[in-house]
N, C-alpha and C. Protein backbone atom coordinates (compact mmCIF):
# COMPACT_ATOMS: atom_id res chain seq x y z
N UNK A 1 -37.98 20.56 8.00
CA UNK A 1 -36.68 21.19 8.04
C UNK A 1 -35.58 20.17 8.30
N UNK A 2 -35.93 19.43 9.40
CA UNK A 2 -34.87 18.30 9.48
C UNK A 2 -34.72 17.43 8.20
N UNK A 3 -35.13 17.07 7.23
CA UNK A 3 -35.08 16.46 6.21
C UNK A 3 -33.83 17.05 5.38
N UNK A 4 -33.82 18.17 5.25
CA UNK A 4 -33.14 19.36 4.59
C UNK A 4 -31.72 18.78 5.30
N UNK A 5 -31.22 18.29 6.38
CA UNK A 5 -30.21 17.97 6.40
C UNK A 5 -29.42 16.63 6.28
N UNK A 6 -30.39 16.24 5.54
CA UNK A 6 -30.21 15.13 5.06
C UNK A 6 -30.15 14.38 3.63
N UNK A 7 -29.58 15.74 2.87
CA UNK A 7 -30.35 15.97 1.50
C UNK A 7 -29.73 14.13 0.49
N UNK A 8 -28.32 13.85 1.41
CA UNK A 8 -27.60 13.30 0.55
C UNK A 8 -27.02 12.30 1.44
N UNK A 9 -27.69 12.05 2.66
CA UNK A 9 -27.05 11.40 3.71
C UNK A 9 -28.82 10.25 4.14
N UNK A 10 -28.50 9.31 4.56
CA UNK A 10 -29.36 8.22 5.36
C UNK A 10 -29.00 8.13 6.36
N UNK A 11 -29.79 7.99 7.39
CA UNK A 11 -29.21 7.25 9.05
C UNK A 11 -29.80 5.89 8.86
N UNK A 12 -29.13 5.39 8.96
CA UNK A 12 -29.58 3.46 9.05
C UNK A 12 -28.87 3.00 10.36
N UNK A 13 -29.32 2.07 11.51
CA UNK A 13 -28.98 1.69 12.50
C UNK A 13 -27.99 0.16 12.02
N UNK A 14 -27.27 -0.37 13.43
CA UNK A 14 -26.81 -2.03 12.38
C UNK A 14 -25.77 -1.86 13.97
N UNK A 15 -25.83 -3.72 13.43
CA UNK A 15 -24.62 -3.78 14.70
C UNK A 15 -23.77 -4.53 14.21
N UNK A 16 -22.30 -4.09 14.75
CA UNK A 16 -21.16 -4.51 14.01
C UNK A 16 -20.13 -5.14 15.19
N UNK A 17 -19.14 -5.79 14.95
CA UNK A 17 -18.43 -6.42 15.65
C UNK A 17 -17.77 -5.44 16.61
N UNK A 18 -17.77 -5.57 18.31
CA UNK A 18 -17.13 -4.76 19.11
C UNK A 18 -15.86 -4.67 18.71
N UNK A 19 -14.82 -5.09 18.21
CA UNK A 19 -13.53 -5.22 18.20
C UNK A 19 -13.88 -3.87 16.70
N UNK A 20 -14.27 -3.81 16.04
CA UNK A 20 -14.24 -3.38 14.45
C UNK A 20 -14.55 -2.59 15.51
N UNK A 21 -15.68 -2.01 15.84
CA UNK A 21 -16.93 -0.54 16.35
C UNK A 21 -15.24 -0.25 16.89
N UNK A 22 -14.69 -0.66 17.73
CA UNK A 22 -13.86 0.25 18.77
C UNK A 22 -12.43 0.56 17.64
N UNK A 23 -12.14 -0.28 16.88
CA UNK A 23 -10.94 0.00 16.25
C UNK A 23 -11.38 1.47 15.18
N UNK A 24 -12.98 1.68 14.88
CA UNK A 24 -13.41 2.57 13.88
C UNK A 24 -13.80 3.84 14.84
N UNK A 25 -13.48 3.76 16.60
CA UNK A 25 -14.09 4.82 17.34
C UNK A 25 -12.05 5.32 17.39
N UNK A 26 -11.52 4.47 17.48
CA UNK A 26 -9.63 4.60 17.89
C UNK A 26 -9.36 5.41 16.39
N UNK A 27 -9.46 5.29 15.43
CA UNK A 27 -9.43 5.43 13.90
C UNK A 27 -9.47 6.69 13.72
N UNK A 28 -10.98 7.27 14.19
CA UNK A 28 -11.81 8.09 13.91
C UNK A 28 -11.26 9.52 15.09
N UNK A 29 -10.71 9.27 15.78
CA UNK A 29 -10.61 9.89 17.38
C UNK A 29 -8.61 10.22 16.81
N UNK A 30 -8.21 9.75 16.48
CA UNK A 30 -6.75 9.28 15.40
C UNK A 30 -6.78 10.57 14.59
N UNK A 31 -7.76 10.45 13.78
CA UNK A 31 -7.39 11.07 12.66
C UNK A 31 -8.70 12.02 12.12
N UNK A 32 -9.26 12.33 13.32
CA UNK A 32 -9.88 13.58 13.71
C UNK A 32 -11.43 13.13 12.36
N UNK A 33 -11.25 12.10 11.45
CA UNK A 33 -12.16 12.10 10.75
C UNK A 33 -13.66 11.48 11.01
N UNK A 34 -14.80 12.11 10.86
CA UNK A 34 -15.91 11.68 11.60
C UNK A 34 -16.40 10.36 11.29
N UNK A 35 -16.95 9.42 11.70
CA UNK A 35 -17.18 7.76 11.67
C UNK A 35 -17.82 7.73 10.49
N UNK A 36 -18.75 8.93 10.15
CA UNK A 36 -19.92 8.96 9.26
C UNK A 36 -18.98 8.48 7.67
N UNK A 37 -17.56 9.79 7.66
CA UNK A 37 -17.25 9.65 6.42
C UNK A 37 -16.01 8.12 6.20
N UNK A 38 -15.78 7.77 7.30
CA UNK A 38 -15.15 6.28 7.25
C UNK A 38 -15.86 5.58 7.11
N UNK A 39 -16.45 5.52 7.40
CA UNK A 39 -17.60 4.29 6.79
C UNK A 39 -17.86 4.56 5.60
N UNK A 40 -18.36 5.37 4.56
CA UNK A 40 -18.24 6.20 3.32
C UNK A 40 -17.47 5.59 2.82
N UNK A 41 -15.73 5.57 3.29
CA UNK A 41 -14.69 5.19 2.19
C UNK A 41 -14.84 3.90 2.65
N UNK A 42 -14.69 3.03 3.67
CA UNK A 42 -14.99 1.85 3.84
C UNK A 42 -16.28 0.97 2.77
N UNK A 43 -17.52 1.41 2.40
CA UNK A 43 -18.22 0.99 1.87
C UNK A 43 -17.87 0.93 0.47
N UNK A 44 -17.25 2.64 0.19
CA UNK A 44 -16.60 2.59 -1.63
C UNK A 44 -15.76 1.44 -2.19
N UNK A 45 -14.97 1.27 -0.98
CA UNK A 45 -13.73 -0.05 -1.03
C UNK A 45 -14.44 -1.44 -1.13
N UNK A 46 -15.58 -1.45 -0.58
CA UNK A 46 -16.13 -2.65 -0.60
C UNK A 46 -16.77 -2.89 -1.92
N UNK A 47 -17.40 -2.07 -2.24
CA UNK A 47 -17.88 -2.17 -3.43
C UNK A 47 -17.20 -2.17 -5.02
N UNK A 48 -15.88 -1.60 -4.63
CA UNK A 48 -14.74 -1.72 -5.62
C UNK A 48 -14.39 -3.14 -5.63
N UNK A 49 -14.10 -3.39 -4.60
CA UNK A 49 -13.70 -5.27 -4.31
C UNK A 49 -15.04 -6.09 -5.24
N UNK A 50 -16.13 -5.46 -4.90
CA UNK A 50 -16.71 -6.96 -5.43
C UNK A 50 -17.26 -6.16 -7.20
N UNK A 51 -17.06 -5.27 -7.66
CA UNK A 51 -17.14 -4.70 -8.71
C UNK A 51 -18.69 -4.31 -8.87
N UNK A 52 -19.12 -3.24 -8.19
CA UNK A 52 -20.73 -3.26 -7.92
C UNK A 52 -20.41 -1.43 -7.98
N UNK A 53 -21.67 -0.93 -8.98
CA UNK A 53 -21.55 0.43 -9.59
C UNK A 53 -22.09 0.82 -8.21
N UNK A 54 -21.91 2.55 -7.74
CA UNK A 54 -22.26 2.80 -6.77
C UNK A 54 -23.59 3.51 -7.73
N UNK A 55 -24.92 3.64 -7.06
CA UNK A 55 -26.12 4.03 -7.68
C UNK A 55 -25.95 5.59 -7.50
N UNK A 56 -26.71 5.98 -8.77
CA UNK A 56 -26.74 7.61 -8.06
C UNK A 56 -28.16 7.94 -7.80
N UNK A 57 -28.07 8.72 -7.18
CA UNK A 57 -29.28 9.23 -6.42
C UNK A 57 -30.20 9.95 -7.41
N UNK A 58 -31.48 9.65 -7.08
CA UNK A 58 -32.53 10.54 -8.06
C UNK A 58 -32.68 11.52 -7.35
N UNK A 59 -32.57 12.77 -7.70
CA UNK A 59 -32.94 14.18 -7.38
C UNK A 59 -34.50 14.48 -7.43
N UNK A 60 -35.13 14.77 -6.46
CA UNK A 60 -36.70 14.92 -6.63
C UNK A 60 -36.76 16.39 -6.69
C-alpha cells in the first residue's frame, strides 16, 4: 500500500550545503510551497541549463 503513494515520486536521501538546506527551509516556510516541489523546479532548471531531456517514466 505504501508504494501506491509513491506512484510518481522517489525518496532519495543526500546532503547539501547548510547555508542552501536553510535558505530552501526560509523559501519553502515563505511561500507556503513544500521542499519536495522546489526541488522539482530547481532540478527542471538545472537540467534546462545543461540541455539534458527529462526521462519519462515507464508505466508498469
Amino acid at each position: 500500500m505504501a508504494n501506491n503513494l509513491y506512484k510518481t515520486r522517489k525518496q532519495y536521501t543526500m546532503t547539501v550545503d547548510t547555508k542552501l538546506f536553510d535558505t530552501l527551509n526560509e523559501l519553502s516556510r515563505q511561500t507556503r510551497i513544500p521542499k519536495s516541489k522546489l526541488v522539482d523546479e530547481a532540478l527542471e532548471l538545472l537540467f534546462e541549463k545543461h540541455q539534458i531531456e527529462i526521462l519519462v517514466q515507464n508505466e508498469e
